[in-house]
Protein backbone atom coordinates (compact mmCIF):
# COMPACT_ATOMS: atom_id res chain seq x y z
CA UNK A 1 0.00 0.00 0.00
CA UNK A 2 2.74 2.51 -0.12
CA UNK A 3 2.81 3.31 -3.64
CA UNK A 4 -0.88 4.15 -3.32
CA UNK A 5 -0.38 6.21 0.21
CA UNK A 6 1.88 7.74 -1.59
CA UNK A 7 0.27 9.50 -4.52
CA UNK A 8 -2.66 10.31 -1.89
CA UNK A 9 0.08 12.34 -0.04
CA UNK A 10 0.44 13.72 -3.82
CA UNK A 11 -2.87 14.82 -4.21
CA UNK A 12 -3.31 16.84 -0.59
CA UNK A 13 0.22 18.06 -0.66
CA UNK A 14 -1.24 19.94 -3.78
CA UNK A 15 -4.27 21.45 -2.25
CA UNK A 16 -1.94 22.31 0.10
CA UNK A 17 -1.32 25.17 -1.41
CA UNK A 18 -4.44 26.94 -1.92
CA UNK A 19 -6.56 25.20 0.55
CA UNK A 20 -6.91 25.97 4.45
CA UNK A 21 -8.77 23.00 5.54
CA UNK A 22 -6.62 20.43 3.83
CA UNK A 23 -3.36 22.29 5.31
CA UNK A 24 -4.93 21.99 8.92
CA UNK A 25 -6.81 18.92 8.72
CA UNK A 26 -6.69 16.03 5.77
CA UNK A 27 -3.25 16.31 5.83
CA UNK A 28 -2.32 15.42 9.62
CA UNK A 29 -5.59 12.99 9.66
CA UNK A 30 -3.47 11.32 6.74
CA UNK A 31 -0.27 11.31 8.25
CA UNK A 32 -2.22 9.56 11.74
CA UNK A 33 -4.06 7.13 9.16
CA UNK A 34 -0.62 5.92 7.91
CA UNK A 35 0.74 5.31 11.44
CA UNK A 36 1.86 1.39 12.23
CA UNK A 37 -1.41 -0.09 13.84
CA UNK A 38 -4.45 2.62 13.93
CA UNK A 39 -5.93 0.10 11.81
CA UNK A 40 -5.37 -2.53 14.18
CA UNK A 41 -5.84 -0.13 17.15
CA UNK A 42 -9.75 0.52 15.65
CA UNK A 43 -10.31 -3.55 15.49
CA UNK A 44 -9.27 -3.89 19.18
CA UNK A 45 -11.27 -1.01 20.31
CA UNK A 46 -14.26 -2.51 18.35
CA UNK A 47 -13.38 -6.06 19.67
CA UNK A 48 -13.05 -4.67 23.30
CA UNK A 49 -16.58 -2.54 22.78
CA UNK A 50 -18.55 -5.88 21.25
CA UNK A 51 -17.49 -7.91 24.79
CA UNK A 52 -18.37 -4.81 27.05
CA UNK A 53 -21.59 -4.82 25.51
CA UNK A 54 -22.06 -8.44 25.50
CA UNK A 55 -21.78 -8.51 28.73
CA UNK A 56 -23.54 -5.80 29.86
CA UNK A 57 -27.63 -4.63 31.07
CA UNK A 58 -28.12 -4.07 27.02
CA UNK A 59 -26.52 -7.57 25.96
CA UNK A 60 -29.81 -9.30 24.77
CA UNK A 61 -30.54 -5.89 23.09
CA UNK A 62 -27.27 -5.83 21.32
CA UNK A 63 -27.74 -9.20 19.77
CA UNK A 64 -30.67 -8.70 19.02
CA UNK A 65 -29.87 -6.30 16.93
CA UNK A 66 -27.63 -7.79 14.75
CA UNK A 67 -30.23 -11.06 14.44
CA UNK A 68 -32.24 -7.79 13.01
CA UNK A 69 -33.90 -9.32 8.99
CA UNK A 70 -32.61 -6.90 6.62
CA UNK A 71 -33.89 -7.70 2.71
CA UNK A 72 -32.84 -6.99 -0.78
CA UNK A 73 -35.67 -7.29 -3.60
CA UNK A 74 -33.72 -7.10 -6.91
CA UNK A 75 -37.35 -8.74 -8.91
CA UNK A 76 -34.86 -11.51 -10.26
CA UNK A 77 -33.80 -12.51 -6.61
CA UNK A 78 -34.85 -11.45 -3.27
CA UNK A 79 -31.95 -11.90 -0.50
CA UNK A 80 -33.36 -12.15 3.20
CA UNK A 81 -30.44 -11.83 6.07
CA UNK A 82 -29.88 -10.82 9.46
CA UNK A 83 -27.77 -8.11 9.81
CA UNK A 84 -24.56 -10.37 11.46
CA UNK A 85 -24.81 -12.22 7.39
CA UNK A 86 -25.39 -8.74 5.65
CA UNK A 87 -22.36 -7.98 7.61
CA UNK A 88 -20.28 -11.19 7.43
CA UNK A 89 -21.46 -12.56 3.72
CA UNK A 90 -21.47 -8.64 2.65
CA UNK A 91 -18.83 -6.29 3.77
CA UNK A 92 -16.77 -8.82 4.70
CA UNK A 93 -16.42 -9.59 0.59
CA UNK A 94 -14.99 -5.86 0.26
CA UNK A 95 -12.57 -7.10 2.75
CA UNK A 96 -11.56 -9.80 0.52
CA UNK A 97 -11.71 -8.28 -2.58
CA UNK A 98 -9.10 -5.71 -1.06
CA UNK A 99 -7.16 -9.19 0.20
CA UNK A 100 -7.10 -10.13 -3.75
CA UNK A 101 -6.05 -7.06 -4.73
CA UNK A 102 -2.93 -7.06 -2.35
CA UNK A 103 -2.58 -11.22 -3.45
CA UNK A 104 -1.96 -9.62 -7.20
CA UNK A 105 -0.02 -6.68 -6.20
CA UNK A 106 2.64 -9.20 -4.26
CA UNK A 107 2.36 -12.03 -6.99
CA UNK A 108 2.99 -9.24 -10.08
CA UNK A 109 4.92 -6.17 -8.75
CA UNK A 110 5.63 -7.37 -4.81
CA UNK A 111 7.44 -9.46 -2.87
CA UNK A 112 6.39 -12.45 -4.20
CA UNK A 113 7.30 -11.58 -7.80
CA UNK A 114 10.72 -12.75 -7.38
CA UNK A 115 10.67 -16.44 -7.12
CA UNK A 116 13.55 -17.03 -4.66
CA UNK A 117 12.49 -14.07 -2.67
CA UNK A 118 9.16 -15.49 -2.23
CA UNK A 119 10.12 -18.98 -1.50
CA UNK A 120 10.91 -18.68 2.35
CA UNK A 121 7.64 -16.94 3.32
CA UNK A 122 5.95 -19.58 1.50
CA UNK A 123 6.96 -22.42 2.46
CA UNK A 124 7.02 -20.43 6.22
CA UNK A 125 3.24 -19.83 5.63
CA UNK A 126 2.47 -22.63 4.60
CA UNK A 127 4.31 -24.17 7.66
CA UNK A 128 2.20 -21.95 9.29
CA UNK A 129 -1.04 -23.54 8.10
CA UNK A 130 -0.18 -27.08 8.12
CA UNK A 131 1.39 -26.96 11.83
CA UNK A 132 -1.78 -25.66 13.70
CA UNK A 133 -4.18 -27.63 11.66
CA UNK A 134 -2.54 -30.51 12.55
CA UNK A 135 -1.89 -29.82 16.46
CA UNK A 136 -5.61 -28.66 16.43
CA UNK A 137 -6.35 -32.28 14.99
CA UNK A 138 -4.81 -33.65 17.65
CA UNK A 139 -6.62 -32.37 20.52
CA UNK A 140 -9.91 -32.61 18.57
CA UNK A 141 -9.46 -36.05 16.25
CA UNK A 142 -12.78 -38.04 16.23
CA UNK A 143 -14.78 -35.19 18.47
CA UNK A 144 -17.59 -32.89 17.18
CA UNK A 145 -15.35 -30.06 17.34
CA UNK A 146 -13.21 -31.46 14.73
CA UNK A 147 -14.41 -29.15 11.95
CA UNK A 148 -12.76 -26.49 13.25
CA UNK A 149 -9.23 -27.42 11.89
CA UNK A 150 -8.83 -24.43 10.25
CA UNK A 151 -9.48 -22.04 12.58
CA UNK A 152 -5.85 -21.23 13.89
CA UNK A 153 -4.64 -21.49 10.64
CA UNK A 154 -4.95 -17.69 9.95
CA UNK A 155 -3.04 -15.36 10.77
CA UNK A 156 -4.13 -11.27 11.52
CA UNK A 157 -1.93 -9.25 9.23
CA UNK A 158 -3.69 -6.14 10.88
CA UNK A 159 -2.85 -7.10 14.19
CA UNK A 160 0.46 -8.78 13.96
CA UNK A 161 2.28 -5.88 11.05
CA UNK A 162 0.73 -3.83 14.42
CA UNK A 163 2.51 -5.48 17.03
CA UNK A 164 5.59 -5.17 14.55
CA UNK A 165 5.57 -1.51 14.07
CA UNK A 166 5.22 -1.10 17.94
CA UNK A 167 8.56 -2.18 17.84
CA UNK A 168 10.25 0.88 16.22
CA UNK A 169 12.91 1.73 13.94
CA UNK A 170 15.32 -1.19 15.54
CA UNK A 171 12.95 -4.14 13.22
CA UNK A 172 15.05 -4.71 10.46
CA UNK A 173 13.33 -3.82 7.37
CA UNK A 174 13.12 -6.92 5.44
CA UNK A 175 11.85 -8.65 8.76
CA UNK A 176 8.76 -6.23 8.03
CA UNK A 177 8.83 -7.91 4.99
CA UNK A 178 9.06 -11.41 5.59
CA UNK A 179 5.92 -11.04 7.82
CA UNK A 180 4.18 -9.01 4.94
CA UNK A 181 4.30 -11.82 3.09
CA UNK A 182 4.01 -14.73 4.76
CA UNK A 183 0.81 -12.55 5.51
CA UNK A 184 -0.43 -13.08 1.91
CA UNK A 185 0.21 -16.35 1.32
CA UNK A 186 -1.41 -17.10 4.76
CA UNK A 187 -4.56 -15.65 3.53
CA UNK A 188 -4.61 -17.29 0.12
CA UNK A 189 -4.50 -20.85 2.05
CA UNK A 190 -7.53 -18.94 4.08
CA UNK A 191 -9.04 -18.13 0.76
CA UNK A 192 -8.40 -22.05 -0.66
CA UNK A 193 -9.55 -23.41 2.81
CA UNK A 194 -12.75 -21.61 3.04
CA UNK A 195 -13.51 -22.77 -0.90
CA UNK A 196 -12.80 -26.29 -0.36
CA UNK A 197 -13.83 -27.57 2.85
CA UNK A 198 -15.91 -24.85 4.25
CA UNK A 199 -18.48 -25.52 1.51
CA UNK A 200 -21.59 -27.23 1.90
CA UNK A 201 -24.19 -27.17 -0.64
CA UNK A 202 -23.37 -26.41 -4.56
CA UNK A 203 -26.93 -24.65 -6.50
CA UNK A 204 -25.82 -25.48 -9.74
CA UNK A 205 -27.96 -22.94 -11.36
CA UNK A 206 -26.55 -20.31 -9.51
CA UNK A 207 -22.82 -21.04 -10.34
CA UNK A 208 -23.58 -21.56 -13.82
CA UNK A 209 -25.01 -18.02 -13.58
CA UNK A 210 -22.39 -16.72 -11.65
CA UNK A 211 -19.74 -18.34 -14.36
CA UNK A 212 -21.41 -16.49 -17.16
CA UNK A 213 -21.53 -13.41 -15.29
CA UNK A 214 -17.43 -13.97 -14.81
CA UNK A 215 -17.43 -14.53 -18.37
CA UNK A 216 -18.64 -11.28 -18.72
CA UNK A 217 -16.29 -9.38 -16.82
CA UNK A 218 -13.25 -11.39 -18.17
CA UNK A 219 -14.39 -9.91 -21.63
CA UNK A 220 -14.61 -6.24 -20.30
CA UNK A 221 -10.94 -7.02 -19.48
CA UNK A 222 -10.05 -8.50 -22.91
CA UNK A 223 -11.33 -5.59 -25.06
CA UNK A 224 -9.74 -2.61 -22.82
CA UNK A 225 -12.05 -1.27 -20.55
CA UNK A 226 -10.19 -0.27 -17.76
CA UNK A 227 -13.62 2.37 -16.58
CA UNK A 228 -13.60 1.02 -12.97
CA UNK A 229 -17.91 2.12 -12.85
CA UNK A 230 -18.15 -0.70 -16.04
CA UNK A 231 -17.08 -3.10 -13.33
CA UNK A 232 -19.30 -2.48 -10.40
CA UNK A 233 -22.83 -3.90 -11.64
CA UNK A 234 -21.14 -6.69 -13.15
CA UNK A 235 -19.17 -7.79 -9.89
CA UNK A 236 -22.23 -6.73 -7.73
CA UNK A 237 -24.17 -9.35 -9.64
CA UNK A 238 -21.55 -12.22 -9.63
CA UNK A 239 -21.53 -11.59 -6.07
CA UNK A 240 -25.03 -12.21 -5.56
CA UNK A 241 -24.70 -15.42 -7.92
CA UNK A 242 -22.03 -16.75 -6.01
CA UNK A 243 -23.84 -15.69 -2.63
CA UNK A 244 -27.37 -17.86 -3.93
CA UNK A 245 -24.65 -20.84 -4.90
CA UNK A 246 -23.65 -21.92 -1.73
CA UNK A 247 -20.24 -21.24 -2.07
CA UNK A 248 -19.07 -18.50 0.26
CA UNK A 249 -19.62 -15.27 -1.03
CA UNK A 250 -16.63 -13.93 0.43
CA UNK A 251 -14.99 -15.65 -2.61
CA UNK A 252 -16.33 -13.61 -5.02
CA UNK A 253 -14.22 -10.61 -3.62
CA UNK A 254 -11.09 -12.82 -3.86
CA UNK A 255 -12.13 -13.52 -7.79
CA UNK A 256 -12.71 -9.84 -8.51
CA UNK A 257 -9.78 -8.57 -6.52
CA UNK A 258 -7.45 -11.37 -8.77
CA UNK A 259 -8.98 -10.14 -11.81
CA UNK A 260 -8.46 -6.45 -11.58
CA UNK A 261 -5.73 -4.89 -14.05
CA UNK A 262 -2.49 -4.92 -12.47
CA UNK A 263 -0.65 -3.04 -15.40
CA UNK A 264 -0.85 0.88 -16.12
CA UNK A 265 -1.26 2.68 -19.38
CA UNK A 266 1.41 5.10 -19.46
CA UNK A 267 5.16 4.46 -17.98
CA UNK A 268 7.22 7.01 -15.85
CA UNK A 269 9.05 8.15 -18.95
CA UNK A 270 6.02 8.11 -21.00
CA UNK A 271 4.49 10.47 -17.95
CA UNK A 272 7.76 12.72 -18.08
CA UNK A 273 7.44 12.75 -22.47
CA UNK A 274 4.30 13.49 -23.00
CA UNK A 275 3.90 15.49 -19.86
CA UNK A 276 6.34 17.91 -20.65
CA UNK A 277 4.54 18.45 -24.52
CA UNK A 278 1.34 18.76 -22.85
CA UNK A 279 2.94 21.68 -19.74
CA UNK A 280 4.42 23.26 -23.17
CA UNK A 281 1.07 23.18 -25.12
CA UNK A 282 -0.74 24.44 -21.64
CA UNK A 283 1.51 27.10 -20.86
CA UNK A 284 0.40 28.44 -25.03
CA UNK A 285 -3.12 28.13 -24.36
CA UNK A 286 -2.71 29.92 -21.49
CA UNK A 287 -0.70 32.69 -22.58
CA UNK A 288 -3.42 33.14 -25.82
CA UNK A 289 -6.05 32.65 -23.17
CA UNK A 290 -7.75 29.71 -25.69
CA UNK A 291 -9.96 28.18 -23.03
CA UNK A 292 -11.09 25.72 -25.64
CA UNK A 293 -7.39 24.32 -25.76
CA UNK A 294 -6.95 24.82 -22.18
CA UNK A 295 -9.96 22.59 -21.38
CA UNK A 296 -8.63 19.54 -24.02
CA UNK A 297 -4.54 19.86 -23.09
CA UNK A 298 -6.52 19.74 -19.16
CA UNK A 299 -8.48 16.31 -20.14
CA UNK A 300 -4.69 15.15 -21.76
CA UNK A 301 -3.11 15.75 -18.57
CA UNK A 302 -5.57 14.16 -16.64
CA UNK A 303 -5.63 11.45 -19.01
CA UNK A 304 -2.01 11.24 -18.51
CA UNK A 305 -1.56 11.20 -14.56
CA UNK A 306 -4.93 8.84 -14.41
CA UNK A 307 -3.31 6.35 -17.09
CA UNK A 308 -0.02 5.92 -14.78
CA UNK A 309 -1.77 4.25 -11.98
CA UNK A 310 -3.50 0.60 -12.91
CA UNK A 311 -7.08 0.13 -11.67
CA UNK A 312 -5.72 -2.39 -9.13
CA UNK A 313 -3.37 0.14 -7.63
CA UNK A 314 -6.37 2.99 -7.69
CA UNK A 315 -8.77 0.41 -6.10
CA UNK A 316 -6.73 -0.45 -3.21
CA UNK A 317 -5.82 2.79 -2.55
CA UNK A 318 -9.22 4.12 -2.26
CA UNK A 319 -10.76 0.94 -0.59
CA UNK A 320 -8.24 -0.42 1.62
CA UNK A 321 -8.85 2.33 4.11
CA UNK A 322 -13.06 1.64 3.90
CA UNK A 323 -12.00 -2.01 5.09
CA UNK A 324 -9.52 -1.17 7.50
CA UNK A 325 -11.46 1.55 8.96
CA UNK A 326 -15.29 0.32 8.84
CA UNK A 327 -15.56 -2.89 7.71
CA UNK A 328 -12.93 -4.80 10.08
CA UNK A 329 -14.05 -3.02 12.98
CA UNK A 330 -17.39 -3.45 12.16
CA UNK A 331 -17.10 -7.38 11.48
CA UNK A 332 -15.43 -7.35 15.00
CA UNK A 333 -18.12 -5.43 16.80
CA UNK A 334 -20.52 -8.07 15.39
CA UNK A 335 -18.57 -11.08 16.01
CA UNK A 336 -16.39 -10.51 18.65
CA UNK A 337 -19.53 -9.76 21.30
CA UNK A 338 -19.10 -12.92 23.29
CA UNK A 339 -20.72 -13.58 27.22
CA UNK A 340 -17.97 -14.16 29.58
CA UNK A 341 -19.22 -15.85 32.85
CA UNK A 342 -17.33 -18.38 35.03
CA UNK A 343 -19.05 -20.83 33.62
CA UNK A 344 -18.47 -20.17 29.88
CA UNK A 345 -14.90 -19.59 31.50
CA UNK A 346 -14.98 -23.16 32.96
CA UNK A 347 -16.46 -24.45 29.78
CA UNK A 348 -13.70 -23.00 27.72
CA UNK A 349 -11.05 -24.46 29.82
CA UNK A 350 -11.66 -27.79 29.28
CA UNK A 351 -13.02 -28.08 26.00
CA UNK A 352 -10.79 -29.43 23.02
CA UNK A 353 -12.05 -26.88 20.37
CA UNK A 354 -10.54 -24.00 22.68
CA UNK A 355 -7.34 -25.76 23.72
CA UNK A 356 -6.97 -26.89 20.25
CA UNK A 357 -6.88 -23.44 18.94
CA UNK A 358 -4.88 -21.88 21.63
CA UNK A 359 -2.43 -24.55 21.28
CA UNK A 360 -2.96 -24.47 17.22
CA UNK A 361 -2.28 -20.43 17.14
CA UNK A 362 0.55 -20.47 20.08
CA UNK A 363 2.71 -24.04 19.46
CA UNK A 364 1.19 -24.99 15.95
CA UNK A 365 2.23 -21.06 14.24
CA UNK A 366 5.24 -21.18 16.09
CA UNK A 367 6.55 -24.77 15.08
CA UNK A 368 5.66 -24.77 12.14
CA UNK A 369 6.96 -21.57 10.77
CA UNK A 370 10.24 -22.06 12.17
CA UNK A 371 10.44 -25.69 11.23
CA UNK A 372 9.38 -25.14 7.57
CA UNK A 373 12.24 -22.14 7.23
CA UNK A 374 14.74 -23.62 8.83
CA UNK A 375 14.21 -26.37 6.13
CA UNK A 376 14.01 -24.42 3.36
CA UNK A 377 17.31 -22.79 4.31
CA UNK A 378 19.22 -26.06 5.18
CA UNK A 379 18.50 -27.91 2.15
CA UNK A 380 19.37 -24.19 0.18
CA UNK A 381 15.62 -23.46 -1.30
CA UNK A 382 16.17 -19.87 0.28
CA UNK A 383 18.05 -17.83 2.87
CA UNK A 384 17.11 -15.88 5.46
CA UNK A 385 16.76 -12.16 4.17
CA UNK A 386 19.43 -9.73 4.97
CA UNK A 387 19.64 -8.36 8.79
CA UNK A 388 17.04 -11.32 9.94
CA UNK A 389 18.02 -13.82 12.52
CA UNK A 390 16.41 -16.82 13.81
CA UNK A 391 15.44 -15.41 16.97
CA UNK A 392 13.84 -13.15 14.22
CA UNK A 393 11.82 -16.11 12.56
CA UNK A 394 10.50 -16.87 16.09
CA UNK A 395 9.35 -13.55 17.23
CA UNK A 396 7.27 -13.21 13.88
CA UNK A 397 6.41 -17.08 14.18
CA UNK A 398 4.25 -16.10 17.92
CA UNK A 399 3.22 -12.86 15.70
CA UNK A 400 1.32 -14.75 13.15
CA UNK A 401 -0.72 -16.60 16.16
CA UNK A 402 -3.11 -13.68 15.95
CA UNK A 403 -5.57 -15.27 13.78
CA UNK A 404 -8.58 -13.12 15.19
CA UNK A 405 -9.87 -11.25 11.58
CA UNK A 406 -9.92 -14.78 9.75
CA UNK A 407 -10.62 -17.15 12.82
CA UNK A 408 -13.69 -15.98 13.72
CA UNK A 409 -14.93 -15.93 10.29
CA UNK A 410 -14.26 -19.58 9.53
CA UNK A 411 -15.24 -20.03 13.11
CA UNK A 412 -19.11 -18.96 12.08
CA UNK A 413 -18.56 -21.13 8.95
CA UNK A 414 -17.13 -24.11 10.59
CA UNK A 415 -20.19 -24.76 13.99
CA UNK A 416 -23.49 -24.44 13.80
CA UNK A 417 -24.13 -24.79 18.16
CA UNK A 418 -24.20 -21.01 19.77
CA UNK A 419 -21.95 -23.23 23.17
CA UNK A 420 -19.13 -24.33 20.75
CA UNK A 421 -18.87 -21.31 18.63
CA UNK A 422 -18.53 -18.61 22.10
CA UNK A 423 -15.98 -21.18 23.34
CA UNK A 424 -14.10 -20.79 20.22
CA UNK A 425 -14.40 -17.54 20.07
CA UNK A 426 -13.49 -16.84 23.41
CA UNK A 427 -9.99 -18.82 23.11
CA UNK A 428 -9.71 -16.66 19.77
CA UNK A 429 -9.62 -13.81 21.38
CA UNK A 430 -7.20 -14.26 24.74
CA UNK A 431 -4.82 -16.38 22.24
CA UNK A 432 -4.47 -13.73 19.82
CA UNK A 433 -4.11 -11.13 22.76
CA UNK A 434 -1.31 -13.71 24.16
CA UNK A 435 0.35 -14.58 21.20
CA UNK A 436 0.95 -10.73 20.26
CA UNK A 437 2.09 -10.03 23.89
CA UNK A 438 4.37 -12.90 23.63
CA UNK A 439 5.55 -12.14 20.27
CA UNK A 440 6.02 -8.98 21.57
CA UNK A 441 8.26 -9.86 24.53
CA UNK A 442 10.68 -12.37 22.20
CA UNK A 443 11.29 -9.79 19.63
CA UNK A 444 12.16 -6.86 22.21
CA UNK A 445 14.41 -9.10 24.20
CA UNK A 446 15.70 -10.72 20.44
CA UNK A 447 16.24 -7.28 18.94
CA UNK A 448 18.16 -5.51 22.39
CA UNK A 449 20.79 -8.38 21.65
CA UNK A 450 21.12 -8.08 17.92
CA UNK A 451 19.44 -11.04 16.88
């Protein structure tokens, strides 16, 4: 998200100049906006607010309301949900588009371009997903709760990039990095775990509609149009196809996100060229006060700086702060509203589906990340990135045990019973809060020695 933070920095540190309010306000609400973990600051605080209320005189009320029927009549379909499904089947597949759009950013420009700079963070992800899954199995193999497998395989990038940046200037950069994208590929296993095993029920009808509607977009693509308001009914429509086909319609954000133009019109030198011809033609209109060329050399610039950005680049930079602002907190506040009694307390303590998961997100992240790179690097797949240590690997290993964001969505897809899914929940929550503390304390005491 840099690149896009970047040329939004662009655009107020223009209206700098001739406007007060920007000068005074947009600009320093920016530069908070951008600080390491507001984003993951605003999920706590709504995480924090959804248990207070939970457990409060207006509890009942405040699940009530989001049990609230909210329906959508489009004549061809009529959609019926509570508002926790409007919230969780709905915004939630913003979230994910957003998560596909950052997926194609690492895979095409990022990280994860450069095939032996991707490797370690993806075989350390996917370390990361196969150890929990597997200690979870082993506390739950043959019980009821065993569906739940893939709840502490996900990992909060929010939350742990957070914890990171709490740290300071003494994380080495490329550590920063490594947990960036071992971030990623942790979410697309989310994405490919939620598809296949997380899905019930196929409506034929439905995905066959949904594929044509696909087909449509993919030929919007194919002959040029790059018009990001050509898209919207389109992917509005294939998410309500894939939402009717029983497939989770979270997935159609992924599909959208992957699909979005990653490439931009015009190059940097191309922008410098013609920009400088166009300045040139401007400065002549001007001067012969031809507001007729004025106005068209105006469209050519803004044709120009428009054309040097791709669509996926524009789109994440104008919706990744919706998602990280409203929809994550709000998907906490909904979800995150668990009662907290001694008994649920009890409960929790000696049930398998929360010990699995705290030992899943605590033991299972931890072993499994470090085992998988320290493979990787002694049979010479990769190397550890420049200024990381193992003590390094470790720290970030207890970071990515804050599943939170991710668990308790496949925690609503994997139970049905209200007692199983508060239990899971509930270890969740004080996991993720323990895993970051912990995390926390390895990578201060790992950094003041040097690694």
């Amino acid at each position: 998200m840099m690149g896009g933070s970047s040329r939004s920095r662009g655009v107020l540190e223009l209206r700098v100049e001739h406007d007060e309010v920007t000068r005074s306000l947009h600009l320093p609400v920016q530069e908070f906006i951008r600080t390491e973990g507001v984003g993951s600051a605003l999920l706590l605080v709504a995480a924090v607010t959804a248990l207070m209320l939970a457990n409060s005189p207006l509890g009942h009320a405040f699940h009530a309301l989001w049990e609230t029927t909210v329906t959508l009549d489009l004549a061809v379909v009529e959609i019926s949900k509570s508002l926790h499904h409007w919230v969780n089947d709905g915004l939630m597949a913003v979230f994910f588009f957003v998560v596909g759009l950052e997926i194609k950013r690492e895979l095409t420009h990022g990280h994860l371009s450069d095939r032996r700079a991707a490797t370690l963070p993806a075989v350390a992800a996917l370390g990361g997903m196969v150890g929990p899954a597997l200690v979870y199995l082993a506390v739950n193999a043959g019980d009821e709760g065993a569906r739940g497998w893939g709840i502490p395989m996900a990992t909060d990038i929010a939350f742990a990039l957070g914890v990171l940046g709490m740290l300071g200037r003494s994380v080495p950069p490329q550590l920063r990095i490594f947990l960036l994208a071992l971030a990623i590929v942790d979410d697309l296993g989310a994405i490919l775990v939620i598809a296949v095993f997380y899905t019930e029920q196929i409506v034929p009808g439905a995905l066959a509609a949904g594929a044509l509607i696909l087909g449509f977009i993919v030929l919007l693509r194919l002959a040029g149009v790059r018009t990001i308001a050509a898209y919207v009914i389109p992917g509005f429509l294939f998410w309500v196809a894939i939402l009717e086909s029983g497939i989770h319609a979270t997935l159609a954000g992924v599909v959208l996100g992957l699909l979005t133009p990653s490439s931009h019109y015009y190059g940097h030198g191309t922008a410098v060229e013609w920009g400088r011809s166009l300045l040139d033609r401007l400065e002549g209109a001007v001067s012969r006060n031809d507001r007729n060329d004025i106005e068209a050399t105006l469209g050519g610039i803004e044709e120009l700086v428009v054309g040097t950005e791709s669509p996926l680049e524009r789109l994440e930079r104008k919706v990744h702060p919706w998602t990280a602002f409203i929809v994550l907190p709000l998907f906490a506040l909904v979800n995150a509203g668990v009662v907290v009694t001694p008994e649920t307390l009890e409960a929790a303590w000696r049930s398998p589906v929360a010990v699995g998961i705290a030992a899943g997100l605590v033991l299972g992240k931890l072993g499994g990340i470090v085992l998988a790179s320290w493979i990787a690097v002694r049979l010479n797949a990769a190397t550890l990135p420049e200024g990381v240590r193992w003590g390094h690997v470790a720290g970030v290993s207890l970071l990515g045990g804050i599943g939170f964001t991710v668990s308790l969505f496949i925690t609503e897809l994997a139970f049905t019973d209200a007692t199983m899914i508060a239990t899971a929940k509930l270890s969740i929550l004080v996991t993720s809060m323990a895993a970051g503390a912990i995390g926390f304390a390895v990578l201060k005491t790992v950094l003041r020695r040097g690694g």
